[in-house]
Protein backbone atom coordinates (compact mmCIF):
# COMPACT_ATOMS: atom_id res chain seq x y z
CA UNK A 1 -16.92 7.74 5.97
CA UNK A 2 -19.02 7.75 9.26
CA UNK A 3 -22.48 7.45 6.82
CA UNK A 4 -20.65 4.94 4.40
CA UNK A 5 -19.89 2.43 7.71
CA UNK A 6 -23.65 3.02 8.84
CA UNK A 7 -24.91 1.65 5.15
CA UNK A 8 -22.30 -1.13 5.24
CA UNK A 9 -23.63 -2.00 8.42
CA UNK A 10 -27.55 -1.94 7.48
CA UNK A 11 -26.13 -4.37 4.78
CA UNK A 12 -24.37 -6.86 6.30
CA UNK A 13 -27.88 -8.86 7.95
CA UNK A 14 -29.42 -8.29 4.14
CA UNK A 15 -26.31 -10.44 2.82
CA UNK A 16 -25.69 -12.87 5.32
CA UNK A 17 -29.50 -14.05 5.24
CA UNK A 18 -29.21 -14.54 1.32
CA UNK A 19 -25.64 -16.64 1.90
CA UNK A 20 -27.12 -18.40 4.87
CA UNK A 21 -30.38 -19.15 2.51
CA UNK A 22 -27.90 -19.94 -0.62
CA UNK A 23 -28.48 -23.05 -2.18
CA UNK A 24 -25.77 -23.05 -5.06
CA UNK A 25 -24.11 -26.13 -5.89
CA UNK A 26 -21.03 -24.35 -5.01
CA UNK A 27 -21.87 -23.85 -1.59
CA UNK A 28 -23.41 -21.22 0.63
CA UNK A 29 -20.60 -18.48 0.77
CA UNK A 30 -18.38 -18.93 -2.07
CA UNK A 31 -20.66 -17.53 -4.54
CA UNK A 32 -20.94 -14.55 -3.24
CA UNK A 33 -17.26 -14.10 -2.79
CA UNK A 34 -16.63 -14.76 -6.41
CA UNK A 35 -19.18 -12.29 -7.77
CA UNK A 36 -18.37 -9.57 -5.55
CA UNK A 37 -14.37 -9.62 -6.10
CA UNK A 38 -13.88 -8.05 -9.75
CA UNK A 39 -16.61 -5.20 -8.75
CA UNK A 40 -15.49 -4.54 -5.68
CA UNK A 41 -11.79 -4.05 -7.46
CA UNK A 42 -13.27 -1.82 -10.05
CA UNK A 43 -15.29 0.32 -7.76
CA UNK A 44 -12.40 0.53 -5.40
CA UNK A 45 -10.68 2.64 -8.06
CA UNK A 46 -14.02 4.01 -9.59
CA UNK A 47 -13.69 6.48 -6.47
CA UNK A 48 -10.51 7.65 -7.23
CA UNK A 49 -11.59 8.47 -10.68
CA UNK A 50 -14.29 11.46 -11.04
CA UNK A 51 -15.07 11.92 -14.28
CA UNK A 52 -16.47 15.84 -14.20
CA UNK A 53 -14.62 18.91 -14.82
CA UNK A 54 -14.27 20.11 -11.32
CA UNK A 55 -13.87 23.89 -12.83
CA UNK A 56 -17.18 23.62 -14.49
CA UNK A 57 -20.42 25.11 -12.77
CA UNK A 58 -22.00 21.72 -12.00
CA UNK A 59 -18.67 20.02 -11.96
CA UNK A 60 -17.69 20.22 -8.30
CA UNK A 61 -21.50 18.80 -7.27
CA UNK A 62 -21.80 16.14 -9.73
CA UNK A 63 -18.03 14.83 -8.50
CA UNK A 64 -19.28 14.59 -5.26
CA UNK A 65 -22.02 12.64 -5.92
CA UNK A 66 -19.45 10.45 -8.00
CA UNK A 67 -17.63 9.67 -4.79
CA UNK A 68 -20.79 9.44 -2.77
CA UNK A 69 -22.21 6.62 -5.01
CA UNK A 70 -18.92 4.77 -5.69
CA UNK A 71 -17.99 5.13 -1.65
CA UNK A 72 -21.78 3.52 -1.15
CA UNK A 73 -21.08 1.01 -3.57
CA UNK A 74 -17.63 0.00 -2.67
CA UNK A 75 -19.11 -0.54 0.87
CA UNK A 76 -22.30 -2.67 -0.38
CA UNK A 77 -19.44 -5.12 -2.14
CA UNK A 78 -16.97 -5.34 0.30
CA UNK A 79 -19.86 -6.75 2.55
CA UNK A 80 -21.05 -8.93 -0.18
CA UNK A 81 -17.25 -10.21 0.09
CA UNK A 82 -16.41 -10.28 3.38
CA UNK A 83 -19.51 -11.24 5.39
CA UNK A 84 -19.71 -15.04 3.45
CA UNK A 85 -16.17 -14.68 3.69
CA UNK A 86 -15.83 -14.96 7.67
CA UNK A 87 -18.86 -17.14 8.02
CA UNK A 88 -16.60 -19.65 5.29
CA UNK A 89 -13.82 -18.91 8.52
CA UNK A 90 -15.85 -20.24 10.94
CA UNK A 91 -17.78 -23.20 9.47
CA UNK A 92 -14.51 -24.57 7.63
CA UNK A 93 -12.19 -25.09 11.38
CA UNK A 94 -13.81 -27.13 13.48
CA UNK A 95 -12.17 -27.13 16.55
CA UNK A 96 -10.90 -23.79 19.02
CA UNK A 97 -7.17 -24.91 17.94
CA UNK A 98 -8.17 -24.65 14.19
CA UNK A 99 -9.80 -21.59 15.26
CA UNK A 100 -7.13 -19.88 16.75
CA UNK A 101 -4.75 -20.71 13.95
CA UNK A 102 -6.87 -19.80 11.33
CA UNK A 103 -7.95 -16.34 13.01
CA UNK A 104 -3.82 -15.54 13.67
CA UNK A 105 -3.61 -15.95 9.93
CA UNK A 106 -6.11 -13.75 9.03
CA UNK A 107 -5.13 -11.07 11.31
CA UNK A 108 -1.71 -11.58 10.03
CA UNK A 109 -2.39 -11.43 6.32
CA UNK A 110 -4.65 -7.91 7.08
CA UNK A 111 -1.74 -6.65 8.83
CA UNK A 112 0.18 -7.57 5.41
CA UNK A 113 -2.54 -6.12 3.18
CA UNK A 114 -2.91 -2.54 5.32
CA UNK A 115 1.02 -2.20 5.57
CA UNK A 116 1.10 -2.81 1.46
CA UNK A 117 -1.73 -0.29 1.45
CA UNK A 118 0.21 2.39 3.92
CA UNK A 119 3.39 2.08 0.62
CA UNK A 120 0.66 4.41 -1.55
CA UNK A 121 2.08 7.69 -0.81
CA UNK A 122 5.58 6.48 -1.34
CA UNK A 123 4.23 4.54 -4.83
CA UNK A 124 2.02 6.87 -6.70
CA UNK A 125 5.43 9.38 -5.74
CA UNK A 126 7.76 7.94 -7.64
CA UNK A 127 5.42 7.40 -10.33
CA UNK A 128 4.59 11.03 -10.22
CA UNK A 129 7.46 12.53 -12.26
CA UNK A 130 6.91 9.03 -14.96
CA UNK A 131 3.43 10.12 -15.26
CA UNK A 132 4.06 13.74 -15.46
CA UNK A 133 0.72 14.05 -13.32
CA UNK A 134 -0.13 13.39 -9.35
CA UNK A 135 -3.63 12.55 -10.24
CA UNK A 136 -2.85 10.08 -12.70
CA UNK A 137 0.19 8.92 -10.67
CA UNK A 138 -2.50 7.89 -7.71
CA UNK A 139 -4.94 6.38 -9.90
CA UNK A 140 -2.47 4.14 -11.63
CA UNK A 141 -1.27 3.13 -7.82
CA UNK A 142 -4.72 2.04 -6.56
CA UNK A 143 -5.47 0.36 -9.86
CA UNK A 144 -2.47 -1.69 -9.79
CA UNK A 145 -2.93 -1.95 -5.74
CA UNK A 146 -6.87 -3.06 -7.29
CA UNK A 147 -5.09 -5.72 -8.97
CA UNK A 148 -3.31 -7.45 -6.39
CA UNK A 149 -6.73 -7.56 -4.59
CA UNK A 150 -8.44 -9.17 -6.87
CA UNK A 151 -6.16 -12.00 -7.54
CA UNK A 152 -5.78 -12.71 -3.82
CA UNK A 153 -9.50 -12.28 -3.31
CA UNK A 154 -9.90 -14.92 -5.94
CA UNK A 155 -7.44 -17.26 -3.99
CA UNK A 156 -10.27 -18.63 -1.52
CA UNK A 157 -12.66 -18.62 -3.84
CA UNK A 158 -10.86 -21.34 -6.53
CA UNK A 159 -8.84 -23.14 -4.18
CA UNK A 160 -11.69 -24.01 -1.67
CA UNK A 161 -14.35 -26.36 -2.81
CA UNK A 162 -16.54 -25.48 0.27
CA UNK A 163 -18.55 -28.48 -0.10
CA UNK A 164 -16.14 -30.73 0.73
CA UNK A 165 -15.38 -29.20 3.97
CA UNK A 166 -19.25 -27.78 4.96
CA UNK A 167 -21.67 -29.96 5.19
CA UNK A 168 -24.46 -27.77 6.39
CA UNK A 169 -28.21 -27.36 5.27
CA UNK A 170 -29.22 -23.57 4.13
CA UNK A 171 -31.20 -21.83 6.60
CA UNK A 172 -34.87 -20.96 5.81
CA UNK A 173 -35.21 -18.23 8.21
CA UNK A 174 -36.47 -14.63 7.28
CA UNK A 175 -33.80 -11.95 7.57
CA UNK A 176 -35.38 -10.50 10.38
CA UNK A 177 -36.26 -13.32 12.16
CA UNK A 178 -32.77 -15.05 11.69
CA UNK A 179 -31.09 -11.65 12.87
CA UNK A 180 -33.61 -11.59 16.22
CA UNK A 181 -32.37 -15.27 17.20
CA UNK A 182 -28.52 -14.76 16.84
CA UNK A 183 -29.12 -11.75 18.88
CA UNK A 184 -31.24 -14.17 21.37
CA UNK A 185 -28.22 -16.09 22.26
CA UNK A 186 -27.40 -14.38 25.88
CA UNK A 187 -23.90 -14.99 25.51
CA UNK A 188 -23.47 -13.51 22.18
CA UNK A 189 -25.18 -10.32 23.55
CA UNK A 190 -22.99 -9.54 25.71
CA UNK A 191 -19.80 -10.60 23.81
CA UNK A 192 -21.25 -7.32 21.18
CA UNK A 193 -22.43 -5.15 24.01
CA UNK A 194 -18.50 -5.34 25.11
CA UNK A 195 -17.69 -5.50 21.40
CA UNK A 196 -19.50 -1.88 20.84
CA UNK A 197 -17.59 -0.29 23.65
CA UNK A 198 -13.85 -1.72 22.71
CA UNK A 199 -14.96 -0.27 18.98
CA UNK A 200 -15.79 3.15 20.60
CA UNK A 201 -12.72 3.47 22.53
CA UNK A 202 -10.31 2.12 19.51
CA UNK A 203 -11.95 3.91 17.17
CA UNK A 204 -11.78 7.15 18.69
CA UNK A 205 -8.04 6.78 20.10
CA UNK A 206 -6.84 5.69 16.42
CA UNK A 207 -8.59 8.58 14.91
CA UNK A 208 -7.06 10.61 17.52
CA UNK A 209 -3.00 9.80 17.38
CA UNK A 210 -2.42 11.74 14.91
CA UNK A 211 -3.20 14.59 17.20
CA UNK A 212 -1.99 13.00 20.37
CA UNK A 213 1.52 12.81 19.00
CA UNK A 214 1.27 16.10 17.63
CA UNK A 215 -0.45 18.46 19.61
CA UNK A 216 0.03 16.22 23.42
CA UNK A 217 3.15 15.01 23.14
CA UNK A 218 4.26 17.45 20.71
CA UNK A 219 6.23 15.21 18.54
CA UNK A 220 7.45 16.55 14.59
CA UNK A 221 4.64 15.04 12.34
CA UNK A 222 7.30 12.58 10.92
CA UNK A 223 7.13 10.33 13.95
CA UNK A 224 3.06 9.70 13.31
CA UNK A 225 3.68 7.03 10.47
CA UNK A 226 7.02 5.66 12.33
CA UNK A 227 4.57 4.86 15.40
CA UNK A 228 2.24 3.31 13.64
CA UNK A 229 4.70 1.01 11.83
CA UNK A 230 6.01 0.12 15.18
CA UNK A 231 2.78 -0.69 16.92
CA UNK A 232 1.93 -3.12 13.88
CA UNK A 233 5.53 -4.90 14.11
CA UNK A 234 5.24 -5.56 17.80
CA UNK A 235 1.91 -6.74 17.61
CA UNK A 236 3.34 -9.41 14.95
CA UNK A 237 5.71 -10.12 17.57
CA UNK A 238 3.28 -11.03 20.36
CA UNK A 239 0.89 -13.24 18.33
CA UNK A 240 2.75 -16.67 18.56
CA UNK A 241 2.89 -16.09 22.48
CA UNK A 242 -0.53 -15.17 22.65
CA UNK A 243 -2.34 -18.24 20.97
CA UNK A 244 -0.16 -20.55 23.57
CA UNK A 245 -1.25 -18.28 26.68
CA UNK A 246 -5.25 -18.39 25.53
CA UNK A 247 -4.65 -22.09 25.45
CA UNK A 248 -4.21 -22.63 28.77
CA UNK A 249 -6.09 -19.30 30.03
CA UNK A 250 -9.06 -19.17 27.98
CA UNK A 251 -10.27 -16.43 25.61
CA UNK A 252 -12.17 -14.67 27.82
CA UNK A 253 -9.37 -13.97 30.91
CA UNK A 254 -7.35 -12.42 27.31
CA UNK A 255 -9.31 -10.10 26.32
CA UNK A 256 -10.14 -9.03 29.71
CA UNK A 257 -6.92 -8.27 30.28
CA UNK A 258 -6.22 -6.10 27.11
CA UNK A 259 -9.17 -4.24 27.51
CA UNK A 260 -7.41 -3.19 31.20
CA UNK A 261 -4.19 -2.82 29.41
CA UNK A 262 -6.11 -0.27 26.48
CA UNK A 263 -7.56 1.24 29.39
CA UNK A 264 -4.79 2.42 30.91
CA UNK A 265 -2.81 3.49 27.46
CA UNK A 266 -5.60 5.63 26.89
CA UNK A 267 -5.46 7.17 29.82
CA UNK A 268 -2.15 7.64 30.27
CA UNK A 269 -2.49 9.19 26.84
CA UNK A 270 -4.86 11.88 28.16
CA UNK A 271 -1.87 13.39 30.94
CA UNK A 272 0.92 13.14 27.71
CA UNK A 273 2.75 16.53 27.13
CA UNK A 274 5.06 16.99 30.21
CA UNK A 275 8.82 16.94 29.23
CA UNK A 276 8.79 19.13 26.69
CA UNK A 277 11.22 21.25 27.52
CA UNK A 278 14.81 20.26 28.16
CA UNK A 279 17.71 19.15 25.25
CA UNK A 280 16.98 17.95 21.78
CA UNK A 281 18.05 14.34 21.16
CA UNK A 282 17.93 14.59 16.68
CA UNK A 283 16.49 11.45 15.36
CA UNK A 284 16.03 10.17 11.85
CA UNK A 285 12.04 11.31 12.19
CA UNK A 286 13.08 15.11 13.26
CA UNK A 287 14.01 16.50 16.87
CA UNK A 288 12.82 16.22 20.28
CA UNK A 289 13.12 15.73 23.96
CA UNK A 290 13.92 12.38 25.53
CA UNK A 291 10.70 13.13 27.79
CA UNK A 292 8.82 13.42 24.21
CA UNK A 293 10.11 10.04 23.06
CA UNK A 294 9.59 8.00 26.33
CA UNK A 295 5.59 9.05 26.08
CA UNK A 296 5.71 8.36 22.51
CA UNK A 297 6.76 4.92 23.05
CA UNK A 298 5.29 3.61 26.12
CA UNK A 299 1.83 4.72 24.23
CA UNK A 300 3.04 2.63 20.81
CA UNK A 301 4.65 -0.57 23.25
CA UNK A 302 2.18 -0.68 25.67
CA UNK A 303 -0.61 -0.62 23.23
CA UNK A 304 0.83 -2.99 21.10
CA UNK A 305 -0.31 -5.91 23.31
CA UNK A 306 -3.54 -5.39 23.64
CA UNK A 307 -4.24 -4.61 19.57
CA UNK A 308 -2.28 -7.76 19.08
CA UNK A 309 -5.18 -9.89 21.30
CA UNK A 310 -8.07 -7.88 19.79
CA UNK A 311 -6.92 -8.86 16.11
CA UNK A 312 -6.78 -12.69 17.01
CA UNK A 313 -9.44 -13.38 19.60
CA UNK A 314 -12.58 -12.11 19.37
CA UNK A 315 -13.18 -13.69 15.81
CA UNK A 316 -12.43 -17.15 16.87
CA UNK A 317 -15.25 -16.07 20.09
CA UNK A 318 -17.98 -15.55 17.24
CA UNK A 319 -17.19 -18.23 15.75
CA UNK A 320 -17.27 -20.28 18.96
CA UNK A 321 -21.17 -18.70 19.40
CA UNK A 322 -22.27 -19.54 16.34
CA UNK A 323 -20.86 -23.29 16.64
CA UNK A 324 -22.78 -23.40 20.07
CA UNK A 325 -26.26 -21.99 18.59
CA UNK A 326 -25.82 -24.39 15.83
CA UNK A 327 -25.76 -27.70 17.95
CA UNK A 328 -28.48 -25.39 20.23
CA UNK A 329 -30.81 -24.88 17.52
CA UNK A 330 -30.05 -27.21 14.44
CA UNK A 331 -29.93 -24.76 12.55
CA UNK A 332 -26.76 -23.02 10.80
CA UNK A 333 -26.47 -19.66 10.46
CA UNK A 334 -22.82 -18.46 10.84
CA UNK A 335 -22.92 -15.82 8.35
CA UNK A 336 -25.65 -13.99 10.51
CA UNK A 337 -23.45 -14.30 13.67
CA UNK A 338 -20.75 -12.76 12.02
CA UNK A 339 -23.10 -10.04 10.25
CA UNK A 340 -24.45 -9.41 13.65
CA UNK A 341 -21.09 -8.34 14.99
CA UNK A 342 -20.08 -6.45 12.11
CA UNK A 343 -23.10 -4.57 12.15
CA UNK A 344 -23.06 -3.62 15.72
CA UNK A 345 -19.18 -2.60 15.74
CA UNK A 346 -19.59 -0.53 12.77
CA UNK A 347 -22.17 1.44 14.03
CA UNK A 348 -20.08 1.83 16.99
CA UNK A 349 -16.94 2.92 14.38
CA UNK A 350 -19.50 5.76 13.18
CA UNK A 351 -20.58 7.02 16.31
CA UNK A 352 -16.96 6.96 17.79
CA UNK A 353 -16.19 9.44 14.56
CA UNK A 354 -18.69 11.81 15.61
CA UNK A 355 -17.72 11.59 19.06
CA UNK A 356 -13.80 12.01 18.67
CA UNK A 357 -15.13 15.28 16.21
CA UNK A 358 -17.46 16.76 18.87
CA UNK A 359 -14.68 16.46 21.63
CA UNK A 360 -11.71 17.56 19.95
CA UNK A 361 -13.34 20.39 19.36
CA UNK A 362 -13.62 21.11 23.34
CA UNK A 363 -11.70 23.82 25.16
CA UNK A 364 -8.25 24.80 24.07
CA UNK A 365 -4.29 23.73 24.00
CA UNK A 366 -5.20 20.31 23.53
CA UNK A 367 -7.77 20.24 26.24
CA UNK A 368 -10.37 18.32 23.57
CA UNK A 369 -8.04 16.02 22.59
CA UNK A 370 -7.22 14.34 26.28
CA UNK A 371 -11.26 14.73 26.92
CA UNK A 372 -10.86 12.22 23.91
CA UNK A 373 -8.39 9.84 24.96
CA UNK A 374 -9.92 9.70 28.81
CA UNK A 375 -13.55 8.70 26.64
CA UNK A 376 -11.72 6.33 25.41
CA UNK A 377 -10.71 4.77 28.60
CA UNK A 378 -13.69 5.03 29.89
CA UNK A 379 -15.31 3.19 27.03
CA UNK A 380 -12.34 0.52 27.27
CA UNK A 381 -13.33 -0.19 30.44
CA UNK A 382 -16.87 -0.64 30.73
CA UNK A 383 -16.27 -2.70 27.50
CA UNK A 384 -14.36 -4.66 29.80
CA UNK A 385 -16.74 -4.68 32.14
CA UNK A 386 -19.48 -5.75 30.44
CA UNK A 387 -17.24 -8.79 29.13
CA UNK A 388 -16.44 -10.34 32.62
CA UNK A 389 -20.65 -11.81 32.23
CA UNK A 390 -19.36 -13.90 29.13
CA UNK A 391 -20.20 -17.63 29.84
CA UNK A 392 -17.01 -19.05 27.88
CA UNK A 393 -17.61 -22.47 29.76
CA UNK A 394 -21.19 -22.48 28.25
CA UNK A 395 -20.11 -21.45 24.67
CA UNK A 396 -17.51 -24.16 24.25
CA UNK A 397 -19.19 -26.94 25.83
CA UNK A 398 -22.61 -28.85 24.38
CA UNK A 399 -26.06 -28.25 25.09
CA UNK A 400 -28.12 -30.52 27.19
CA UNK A 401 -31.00 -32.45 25.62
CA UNK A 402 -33.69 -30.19 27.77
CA UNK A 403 -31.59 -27.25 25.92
CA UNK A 404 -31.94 -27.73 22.62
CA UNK A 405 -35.48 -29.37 23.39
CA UNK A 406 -36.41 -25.62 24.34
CA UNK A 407 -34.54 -24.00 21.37
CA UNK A 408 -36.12 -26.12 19.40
């Protein structure tokens, strides 16, 4: 996974260049979306399906370089998808309020799309005894899962004509060149510098409940998926309140505050495991202490927030960059903005894997595991940090004539 996310990443400037540089009739960034949708579908289940006997001497080998390849190429088209796909996002709303609304839906449809993707288990299950085989049981699940993709991946791609709402010339910068001037913009720096850390800390705390609920809190297994579910229905519930707050607060003083708020989760995290011993209260998800359950929930509520803010604002804040170095420079490059991010909180998604790894690994009785959480925090927080230099006023307001002279 970790060296899959580091190729998507090197990816994502190569394809944003070409869609920024596109010059199809059909636009800049639809093109690419329709092209990449029925491979990306097939490959998706292409890794599920190793064709080798894994009995055979050279079987085992040759399936893993099956799943290497497919992984690599599953990653290469998902980027080829999604990185015209979110520079479409930006250049198509044209005002913060569009913005906001049209980042809430996104969030809310990949909340839809992970919680349909979280029913395989329970699917490819009941299939099992129809099928008379697990194997063939999961394979039919992620084709038909495949399926659905495509067709809603091929939703944007027929129902927006993107010329009629972008009306943008195509960049002639070099790849390199185009990457070193998004990463010029002083405000966008430091929105990915706080980007990298809230990556780190996330990354490494959602890698890491499993083990937190587990071997911290010591919670039955059962109540890992249950808190998960949870998390992901209150953070539905906090989204309508949240785009009327950052209305009259700003983006910035928002995600301030929920990287305080995922600070302090992840700490409190770290000191989990007291009230384990006293009477069993039986729930549906298997037995435990009511010390047990209050840490279990306060870590699912509290964090709830905070996820909720991450998955709305900071894609409407790229997109509010790249609008700004657009009427800075004259030049529109929205796909690199977005490729920019994506590369730089992947990267941090990798390294968080190897990190989590190397410290859960530390000491014993759990010791490795709250080392973990309390990096997260710490991450959180200089993330946070790091954020408080972001010039929102400058982003959202125009450039002055001796500005753009400069840029120019």
């Amino acid at each position: 996974t970790a060296l899959g996310r580091i190729f998507d990443a090197i990816t994502d400037p190569l394809i944003a260049s070409l869609s920024d540089k596109c010059k199809s009739k059909s636009g800049r960034r639809i093109p690419f979306m329709k092209w990449a949708a029925l491979p990306l579908a097939v490959t998706t289940v292409l890794v599920f399906c190793a064709p080798f006997d894994a009995d055979a001497k050279s079987g085992s080998w040759l399936n893993s370089l099956w799943v290497c390849l497919t992984v690599l190429a599953y990653y290469f088209l998902i980027t080829m998808y999604c990185t015209p796909y979110t520079a479409l996002y930006s250049e198509i709303t044209h005002s913060e309020k569009e913005r906001m609304l049209a980042s809430s839906a996104i969030s809310l449809t990949f909340i839809l799309g992970t919680g349909i993707g979280y029913l395989g288990p329970a699917v490819w299950g009941a299939l099992t005894p129809v099928f008379g085989d697990r194997v063939l049981a999961i394979r039919v699940t992620f084709a038909a899962f495949a399926v659905i993709a495509l067709l809603c991946m091929y939703v944007p791609v027929f129902a927006i004509k993107e010329k009629d709402y972008v009306d943008t010339v195509p960049s002639q910068t070099t790849m390199m060149k185009s990457l070193g001037m998004t990463f010029r913009n002083k405000s966008f720096r430091v929105f990915v510098g706080s980007d990298i850390f809230y990556w780190l800390g996330l990354t490494m705390f959602q890698t890491g409940i499993p083990y937190f609920v587990t071997s911290l809190i010591g919670l039955p297994e059962a109540f890992q998926s249950m808190f998960l579910v949870l998390m992901t229905v209150l953070s539905l519930v906090f989204y309508p309140g949240i785009n009327s707050v950052t209305s009259k607060v700003g983006k910035k003083k928002m995600v301030v505050a929920a990287f305080v708020m995922f600070t302090a989760v992840f700490a409190f995290t770290a000191f989990t495991g007291f009230g384990k011993n006293g009477n069993l209260v039986n729930t549906p998800f298997g037995a435990a202490t009511a010390g047990q359950l209050v840490q279990g929930l306060l870590m699912i509520v509290c964090g709830s927030l905070p996820m909720a803010i991450f998955g709305i604002l900071p894609q409407a804040m790229v997109a509010d960059c790249a609008e700004y170095d657009q009427k800075l420079t004259g030049e529109s490059r929205q796909g690199m903005f977005f490729a920019a991010r994506t590369f730089c909180f992947k990267l941090g998604q990798a390294l968080a894997m190897v990190l989590f790894t190397s410290l859960a690994t530390v000491g014993s009785n759990g010791f490795g595991y709250r080392l973990a959480a309390m990096t997260a925090a710490v991450l959180c927080a200089i993330g946070g940090v790091i954020l408080l230099f972001y010039n929102e006023k400058k982003v959202l307001s125009n450039p002055t004539p001796e500005e753009i002279a400069a840029a120019r």
